[in-house]
N, C-alpha and C. Protein backbone atom coordinates (compact mmCIF):
# COMPACT_ATOMS: atom_id res chain seq x y z
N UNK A 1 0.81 -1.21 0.00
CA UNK A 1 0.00 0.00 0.00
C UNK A 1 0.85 1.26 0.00
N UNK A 2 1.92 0.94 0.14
CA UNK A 2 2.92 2.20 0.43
C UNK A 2 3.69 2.66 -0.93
N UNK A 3 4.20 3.78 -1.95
CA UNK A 3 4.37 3.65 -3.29
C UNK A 3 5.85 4.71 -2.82
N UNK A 4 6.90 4.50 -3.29
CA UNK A 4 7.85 5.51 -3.28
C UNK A 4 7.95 5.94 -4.76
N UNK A 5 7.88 6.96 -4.98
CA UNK A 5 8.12 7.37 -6.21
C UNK A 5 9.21 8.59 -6.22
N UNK A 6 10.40 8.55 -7.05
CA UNK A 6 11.37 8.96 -7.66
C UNK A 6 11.83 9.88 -8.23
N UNK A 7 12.79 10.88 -8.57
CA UNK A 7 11.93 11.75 -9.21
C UNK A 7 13.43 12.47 -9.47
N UNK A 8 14.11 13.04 -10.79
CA UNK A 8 15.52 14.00 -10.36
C UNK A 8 16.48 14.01 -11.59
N UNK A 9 16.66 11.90 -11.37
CA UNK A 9 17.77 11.41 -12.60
C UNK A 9 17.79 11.83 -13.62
N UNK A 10 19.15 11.72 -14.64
CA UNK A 10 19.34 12.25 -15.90
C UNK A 10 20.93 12.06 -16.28
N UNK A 11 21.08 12.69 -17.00
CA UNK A 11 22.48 12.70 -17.18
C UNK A 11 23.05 14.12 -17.08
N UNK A 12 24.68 14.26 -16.37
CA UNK A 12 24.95 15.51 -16.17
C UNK A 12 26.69 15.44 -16.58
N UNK A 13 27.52 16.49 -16.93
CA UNK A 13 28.86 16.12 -17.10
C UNK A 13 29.35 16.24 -15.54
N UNK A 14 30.27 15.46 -16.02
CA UNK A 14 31.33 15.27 -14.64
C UNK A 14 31.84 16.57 -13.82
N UNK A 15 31.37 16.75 -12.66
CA UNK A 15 31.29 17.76 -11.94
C UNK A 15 30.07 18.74 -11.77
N UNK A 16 29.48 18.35 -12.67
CA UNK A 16 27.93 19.13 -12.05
C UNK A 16 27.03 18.41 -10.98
N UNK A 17 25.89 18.65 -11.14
CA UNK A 17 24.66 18.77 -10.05
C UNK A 17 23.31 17.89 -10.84
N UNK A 18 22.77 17.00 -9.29
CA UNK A 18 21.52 16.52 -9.81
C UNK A 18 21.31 16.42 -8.00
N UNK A 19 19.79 16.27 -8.41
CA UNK A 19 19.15 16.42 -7.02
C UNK A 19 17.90 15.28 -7.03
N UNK A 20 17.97 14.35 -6.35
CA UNK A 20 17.23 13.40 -6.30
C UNK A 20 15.80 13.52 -5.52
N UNK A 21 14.54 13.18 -5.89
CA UNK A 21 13.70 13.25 -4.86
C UNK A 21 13.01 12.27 -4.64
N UNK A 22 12.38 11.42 -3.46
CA UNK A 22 11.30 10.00 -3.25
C UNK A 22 10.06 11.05 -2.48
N UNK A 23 9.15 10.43 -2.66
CA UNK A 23 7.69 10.74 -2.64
C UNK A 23 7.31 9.54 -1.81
N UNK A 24 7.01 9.46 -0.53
CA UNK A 24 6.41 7.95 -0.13
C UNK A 24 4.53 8.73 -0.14
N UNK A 25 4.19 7.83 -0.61
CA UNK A 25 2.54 7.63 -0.48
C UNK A 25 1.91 6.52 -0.80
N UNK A 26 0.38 6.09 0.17
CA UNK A 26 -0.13 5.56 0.36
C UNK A 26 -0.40 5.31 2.11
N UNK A 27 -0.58 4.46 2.63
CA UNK A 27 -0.94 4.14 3.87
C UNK A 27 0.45 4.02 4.82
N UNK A 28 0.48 5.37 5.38
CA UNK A 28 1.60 5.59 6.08
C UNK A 28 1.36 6.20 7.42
N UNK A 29 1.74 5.21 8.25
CA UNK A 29 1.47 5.69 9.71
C UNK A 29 2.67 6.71 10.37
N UNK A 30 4.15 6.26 10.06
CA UNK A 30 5.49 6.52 10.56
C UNK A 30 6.06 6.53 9.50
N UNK A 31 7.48 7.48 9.49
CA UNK A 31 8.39 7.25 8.60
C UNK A 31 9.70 7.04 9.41
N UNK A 32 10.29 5.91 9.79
CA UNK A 32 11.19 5.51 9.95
C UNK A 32 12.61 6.16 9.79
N UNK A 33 12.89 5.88 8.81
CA UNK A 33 13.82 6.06 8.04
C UNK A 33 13.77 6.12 7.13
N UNK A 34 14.59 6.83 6.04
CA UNK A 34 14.65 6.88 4.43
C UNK A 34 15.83 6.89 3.92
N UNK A 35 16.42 6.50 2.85
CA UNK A 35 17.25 6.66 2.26
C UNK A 35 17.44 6.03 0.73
N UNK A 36 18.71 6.23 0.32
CA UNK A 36 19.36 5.97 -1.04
C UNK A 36 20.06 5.19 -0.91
N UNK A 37 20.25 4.24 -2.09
CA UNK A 37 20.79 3.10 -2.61
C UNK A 37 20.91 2.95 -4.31
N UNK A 38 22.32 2.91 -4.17
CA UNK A 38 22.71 2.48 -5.92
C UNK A 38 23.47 1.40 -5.78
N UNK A 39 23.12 0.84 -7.46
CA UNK A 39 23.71 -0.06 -7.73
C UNK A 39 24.01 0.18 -9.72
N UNK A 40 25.49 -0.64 -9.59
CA UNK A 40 25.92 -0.87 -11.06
C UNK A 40 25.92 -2.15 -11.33
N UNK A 41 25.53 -2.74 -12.75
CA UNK A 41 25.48 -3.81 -13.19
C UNK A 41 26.95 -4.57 -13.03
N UNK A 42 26.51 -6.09 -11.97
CA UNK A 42 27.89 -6.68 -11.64
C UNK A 42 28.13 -6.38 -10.07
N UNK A 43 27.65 -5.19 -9.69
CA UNK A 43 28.24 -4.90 -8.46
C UNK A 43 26.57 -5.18 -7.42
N UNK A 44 27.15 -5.45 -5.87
CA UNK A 44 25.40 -5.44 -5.20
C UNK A 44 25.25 -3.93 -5.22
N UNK A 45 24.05 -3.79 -4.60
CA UNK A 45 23.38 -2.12 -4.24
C UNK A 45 24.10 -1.97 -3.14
N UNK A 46 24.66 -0.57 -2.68
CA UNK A 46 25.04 -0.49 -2.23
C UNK A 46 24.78 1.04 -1.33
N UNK A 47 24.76 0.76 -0.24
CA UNK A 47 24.42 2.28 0.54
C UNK A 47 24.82 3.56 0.03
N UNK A 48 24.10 4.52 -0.07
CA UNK A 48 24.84 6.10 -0.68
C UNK A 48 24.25 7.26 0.69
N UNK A 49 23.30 6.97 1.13
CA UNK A 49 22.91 7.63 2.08
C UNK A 49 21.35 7.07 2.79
N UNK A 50 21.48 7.55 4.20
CA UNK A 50 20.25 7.36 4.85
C UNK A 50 20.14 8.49 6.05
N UNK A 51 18.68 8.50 6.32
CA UNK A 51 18.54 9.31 7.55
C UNK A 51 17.20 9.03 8.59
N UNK A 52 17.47 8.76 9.83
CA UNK A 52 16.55 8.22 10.38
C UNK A 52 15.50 9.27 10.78
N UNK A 53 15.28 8.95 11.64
CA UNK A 53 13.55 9.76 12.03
C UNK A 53 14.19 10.68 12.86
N UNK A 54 15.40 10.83 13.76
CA UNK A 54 15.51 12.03 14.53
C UNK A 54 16.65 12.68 13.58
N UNK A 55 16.84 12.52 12.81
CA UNK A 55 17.72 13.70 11.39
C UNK A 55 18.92 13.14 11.37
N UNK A 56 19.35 11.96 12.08
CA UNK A 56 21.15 11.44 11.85
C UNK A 56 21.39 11.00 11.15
N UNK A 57 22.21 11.54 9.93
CA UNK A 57 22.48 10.93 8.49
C UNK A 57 23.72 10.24 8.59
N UNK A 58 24.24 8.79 7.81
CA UNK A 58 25.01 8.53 7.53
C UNK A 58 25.39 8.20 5.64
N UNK A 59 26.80 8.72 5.43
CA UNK A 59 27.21 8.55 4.07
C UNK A 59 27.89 7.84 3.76
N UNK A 60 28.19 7.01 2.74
CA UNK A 60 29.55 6.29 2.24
C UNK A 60 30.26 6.67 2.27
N UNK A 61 31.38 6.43 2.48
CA UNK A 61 32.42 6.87 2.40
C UNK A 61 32.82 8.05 1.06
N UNK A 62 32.12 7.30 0.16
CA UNK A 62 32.58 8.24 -1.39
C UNK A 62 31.92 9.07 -1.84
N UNK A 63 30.74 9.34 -1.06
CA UNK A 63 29.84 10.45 -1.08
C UNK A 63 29.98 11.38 -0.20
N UNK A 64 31.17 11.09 0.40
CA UNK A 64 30.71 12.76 1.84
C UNK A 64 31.77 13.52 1.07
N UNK A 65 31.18 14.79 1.40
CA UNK A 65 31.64 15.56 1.55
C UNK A 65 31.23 16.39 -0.12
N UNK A 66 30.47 15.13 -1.43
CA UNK A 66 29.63 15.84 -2.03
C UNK A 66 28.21 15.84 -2.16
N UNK A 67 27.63 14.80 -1.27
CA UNK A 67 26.19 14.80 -1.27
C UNK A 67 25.50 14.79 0.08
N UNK A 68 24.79 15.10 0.19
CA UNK A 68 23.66 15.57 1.07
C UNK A 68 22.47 15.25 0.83
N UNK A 69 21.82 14.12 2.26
CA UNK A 69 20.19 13.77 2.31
C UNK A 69 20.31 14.42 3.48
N UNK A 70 18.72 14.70 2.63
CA UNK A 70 17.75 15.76 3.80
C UNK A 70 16.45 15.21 3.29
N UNK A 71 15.50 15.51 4.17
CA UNK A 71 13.72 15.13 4.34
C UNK A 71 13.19 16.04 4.67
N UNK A 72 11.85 16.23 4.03
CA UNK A 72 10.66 17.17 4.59
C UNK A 72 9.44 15.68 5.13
N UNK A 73 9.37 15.69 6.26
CA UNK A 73 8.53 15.05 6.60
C UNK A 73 7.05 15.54 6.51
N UNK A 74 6.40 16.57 7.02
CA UNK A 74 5.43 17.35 6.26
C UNK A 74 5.03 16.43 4.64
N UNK A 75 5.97 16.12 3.85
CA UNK A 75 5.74 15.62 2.37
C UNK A 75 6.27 14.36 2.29
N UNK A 76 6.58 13.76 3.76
CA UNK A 76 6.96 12.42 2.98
C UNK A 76 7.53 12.61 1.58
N UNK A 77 8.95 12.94 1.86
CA UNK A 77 10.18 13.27 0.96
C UNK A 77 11.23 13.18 1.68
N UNK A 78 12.16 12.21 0.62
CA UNK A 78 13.54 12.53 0.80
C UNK A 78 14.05 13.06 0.09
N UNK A 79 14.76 13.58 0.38
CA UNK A 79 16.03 14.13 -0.85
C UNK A 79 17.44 13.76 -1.08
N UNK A 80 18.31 13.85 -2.17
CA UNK A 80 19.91 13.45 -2.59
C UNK A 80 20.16 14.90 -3.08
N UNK A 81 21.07 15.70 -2.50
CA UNK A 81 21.36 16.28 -3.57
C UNK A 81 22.85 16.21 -3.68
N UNK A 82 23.13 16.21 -5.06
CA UNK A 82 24.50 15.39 -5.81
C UNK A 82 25.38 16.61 -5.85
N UNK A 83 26.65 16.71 -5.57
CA UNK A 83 27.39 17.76 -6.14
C UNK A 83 28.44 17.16 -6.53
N UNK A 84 29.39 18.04 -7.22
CA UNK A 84 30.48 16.90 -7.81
C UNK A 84 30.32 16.14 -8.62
N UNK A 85 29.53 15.83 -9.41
CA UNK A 85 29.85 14.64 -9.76
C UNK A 85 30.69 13.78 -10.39
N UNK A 86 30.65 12.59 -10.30
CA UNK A 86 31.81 11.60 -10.88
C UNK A 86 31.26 10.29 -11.63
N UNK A 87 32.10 10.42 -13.02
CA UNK A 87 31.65 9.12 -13.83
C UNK A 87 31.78 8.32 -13.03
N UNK A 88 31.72 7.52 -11.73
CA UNK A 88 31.92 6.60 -10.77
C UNK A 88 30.56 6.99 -10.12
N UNK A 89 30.00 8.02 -10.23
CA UNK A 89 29.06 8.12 -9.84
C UNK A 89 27.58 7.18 -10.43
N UNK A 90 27.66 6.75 -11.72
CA UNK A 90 26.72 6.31 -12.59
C UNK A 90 26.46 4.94 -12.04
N UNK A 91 24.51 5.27 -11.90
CA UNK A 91 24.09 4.31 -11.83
C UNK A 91 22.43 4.33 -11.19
N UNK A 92 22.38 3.30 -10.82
CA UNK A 92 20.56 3.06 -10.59
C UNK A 92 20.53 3.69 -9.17
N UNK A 93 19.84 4.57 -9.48
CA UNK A 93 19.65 5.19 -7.63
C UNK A 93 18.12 4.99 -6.72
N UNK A 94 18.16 3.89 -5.81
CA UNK A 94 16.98 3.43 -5.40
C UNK A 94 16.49 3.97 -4.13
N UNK A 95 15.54 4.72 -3.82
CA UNK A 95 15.06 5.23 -2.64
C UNK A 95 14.59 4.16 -2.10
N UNK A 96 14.61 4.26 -0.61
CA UNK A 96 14.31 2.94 0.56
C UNK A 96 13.19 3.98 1.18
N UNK A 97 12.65 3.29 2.38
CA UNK A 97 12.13 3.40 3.42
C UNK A 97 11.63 2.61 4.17
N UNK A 98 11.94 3.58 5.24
CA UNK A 98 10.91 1.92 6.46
C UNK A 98 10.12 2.68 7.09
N UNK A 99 8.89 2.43 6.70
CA UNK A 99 7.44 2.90 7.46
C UNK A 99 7.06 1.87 8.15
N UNK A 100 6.69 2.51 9.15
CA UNK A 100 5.60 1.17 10.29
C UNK A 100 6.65 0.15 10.30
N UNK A 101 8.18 0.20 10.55
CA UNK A 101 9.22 -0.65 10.51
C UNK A 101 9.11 -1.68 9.81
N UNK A 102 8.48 -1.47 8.33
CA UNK A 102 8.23 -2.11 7.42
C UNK A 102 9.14 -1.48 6.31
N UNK A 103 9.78 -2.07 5.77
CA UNK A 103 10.95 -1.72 4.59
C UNK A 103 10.08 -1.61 2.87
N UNK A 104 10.15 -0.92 2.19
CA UNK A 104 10.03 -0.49 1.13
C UNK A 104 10.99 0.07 0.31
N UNK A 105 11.06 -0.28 -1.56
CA UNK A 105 11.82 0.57 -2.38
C UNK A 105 11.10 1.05 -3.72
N UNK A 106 11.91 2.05 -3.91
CA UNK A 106 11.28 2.58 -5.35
C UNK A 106 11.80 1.63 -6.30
N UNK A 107 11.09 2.30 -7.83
CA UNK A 107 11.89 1.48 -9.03
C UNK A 107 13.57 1.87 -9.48
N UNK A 108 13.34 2.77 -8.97
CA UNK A 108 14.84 3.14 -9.11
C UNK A 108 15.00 4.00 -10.45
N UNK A 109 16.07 4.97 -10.42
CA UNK A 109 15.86 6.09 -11.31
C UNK A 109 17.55 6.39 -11.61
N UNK A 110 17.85 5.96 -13.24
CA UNK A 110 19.40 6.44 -13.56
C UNK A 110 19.77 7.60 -13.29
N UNK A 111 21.25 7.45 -12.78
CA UNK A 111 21.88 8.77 -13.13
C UNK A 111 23.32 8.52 -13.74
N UNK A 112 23.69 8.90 -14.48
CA UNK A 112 24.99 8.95 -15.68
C UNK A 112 25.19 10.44 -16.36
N UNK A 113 27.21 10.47 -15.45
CA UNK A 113 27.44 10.92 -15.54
C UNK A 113 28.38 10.72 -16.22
N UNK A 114 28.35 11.35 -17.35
CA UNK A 114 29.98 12.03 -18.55
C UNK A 114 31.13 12.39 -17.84
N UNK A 115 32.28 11.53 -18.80
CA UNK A 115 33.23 12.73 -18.64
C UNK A 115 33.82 13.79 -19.03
């Protein structure tokens, strides 16, 4: 009953900007936690960011210091926003959540970046 929907991807050259957004709707009591997850063909998915219900974010290692999740709870939204980017950056970017400590994901939404 719960739908995350996606919203941002594209393609950008190496060193610019994209800003990711998830939409959770449907039958939502709590929002847990939210976050991002990519994956490249060959490799598993792999954490890029999350943030729980009292605002403590954690990043990969290879994302700090250019990306940033943040949430408007009010909208059941998360956000990515990308800076920097890096052809290492490319790939399927999947929004999570755990409502009602129930886990959910989106379909997932490319991002590919040039060099």
């Amino acid at each position: 009953q719960v739908q995350l929907v996606e919203s941002g991807g594209g393609l950008v050259q190496a060193g610019g900007s994209l800003r990711l957004s998830c939409a959770a709707s449907g039958s939502i009591f709590s929002i847990n936690a939210m976050g991002w997850y990519r994956q490249v063909p060959g490799k598993q998915r792999e954490l890029v960011a999350d943030i729980i219900s009292g605002g403590t974010t954690n990043y990969a290692d290879s994302v700090k210091g250019r990306f940033t999740i943040s949430r408007d709870n009010g909208k059941n939204t998360v956000y990515l926003q990308m800076n920097s980017l890096k052809p290492e950056d490319t790939a399927v970017y999947y929004c999570t959540s755990v409502i009602s400590n129930r886990g959910y994901w989106g379909q997932g939404t490319q991002v590919t970046v040039s060099s």
